[in-house]
Protein backbone atom coordinates (compact mmCIF):
# COMPACT_ATOMS: atom_id res chain seq x y z
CA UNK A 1 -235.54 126.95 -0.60
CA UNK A 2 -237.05 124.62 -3.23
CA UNK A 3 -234.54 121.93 -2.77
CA UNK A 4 -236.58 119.37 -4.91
CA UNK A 5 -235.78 121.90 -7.69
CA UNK A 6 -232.27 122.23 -7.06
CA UNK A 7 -231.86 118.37 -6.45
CA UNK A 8 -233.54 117.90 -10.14
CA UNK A 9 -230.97 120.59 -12.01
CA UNK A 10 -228.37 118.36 -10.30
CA UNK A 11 -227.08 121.05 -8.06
CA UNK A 12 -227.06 119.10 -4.98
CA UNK A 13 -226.24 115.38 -6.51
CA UNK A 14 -222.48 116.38 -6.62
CA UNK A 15 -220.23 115.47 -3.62
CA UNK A 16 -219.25 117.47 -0.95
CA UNK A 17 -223.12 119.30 -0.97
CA UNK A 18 -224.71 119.85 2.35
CA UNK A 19 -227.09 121.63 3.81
CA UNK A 20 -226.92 122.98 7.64
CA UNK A 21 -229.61 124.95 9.14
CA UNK A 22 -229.84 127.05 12.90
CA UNK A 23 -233.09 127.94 14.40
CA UNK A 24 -233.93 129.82 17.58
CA UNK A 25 -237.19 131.73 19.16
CA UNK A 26 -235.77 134.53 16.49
CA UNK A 27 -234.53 133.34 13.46
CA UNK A 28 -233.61 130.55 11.09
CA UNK A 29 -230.90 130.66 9.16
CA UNK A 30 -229.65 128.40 6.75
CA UNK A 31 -227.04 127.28 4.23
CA UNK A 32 -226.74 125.44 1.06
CA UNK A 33 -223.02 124.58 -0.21
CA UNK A 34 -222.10 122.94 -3.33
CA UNK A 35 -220.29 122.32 -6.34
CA UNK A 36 -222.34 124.16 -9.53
CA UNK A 37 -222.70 127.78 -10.30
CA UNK A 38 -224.82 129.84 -8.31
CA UNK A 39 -228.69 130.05 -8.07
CA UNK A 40 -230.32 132.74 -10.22
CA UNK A 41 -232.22 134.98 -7.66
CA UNK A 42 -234.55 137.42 -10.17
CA UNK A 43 -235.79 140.55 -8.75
CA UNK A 44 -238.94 140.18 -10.68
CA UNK A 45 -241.05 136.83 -10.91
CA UNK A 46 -240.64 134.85 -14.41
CA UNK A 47 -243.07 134.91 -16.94
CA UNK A 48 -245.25 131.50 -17.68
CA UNK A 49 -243.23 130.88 -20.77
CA UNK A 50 -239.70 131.22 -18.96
CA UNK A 51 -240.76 129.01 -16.10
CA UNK A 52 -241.24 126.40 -19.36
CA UNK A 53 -237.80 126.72 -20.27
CA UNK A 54 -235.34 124.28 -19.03
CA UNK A 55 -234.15 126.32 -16.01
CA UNK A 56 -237.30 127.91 -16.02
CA UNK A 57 -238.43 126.03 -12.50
CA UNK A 58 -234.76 127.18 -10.74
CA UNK A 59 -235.32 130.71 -11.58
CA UNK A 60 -238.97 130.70 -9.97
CA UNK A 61 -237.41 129.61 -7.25
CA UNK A 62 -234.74 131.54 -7.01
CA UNK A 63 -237.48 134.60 -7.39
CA UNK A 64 -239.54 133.15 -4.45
CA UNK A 65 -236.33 132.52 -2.24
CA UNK A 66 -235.38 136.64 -2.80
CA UNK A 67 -239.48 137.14 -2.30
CA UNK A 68 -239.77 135.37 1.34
CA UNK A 69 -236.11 135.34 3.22
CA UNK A 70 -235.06 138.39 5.30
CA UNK A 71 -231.77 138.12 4.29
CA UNK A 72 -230.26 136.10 0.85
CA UNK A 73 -226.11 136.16 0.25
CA UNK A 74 -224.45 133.90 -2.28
CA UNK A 75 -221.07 133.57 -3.17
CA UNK A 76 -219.12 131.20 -5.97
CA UNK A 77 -215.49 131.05 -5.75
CA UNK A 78 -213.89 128.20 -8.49
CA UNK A 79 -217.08 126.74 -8.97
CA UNK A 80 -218.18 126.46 -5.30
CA UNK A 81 -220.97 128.33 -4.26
CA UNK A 82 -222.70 128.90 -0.67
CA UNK A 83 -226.51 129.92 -0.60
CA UNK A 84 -226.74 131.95 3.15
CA UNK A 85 -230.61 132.39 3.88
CA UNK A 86 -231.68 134.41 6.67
CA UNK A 87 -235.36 134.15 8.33
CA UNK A 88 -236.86 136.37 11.19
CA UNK A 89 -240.28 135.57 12.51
């Protein structure tokens, strides 16, 4: 996950963030948890001009995140949201 992206859009600089992460001879998995609405994750990669736009950076990553993990589930309850990433190699 681009966390330097996140980190800038301020999605992670709120209290009560974290970020835990599992790995084995299998898998990694990982979780982000914070405060903010959740990640966009586009099915198709953003153009040159939308990456310009303010959230332009967040959405390429969001796009590359879908691209390259196995497995991607987020939820947002109340403005809490949890990032699940899921990794086989």
């Amino acid at each position: 996950m681009d966390i330097h992206s996140l980190s800038q859009n301020s999605l992670l600089r709120k209290v009560g963030s974290y970020i835990a992460a599992e790995f084995d001879e299998f898998k990694l998995v990982t979780e982000v948890d914070y405060e903010g609405p959740p990640i966009p994750l586009p099915e198709t990669a953003p153009s040159a001009d939308e990456i310009m736009e303010p959230l332009g950076e967040l959405a390429l990553a969001g796009f590359l995140i879908r691209q390259h993990a196995d497995e991607v589930k987020v939820t947002s309850r109340d403005g809490h949201t949890c990032v699940h990433l899921h990794f086989e190699h």
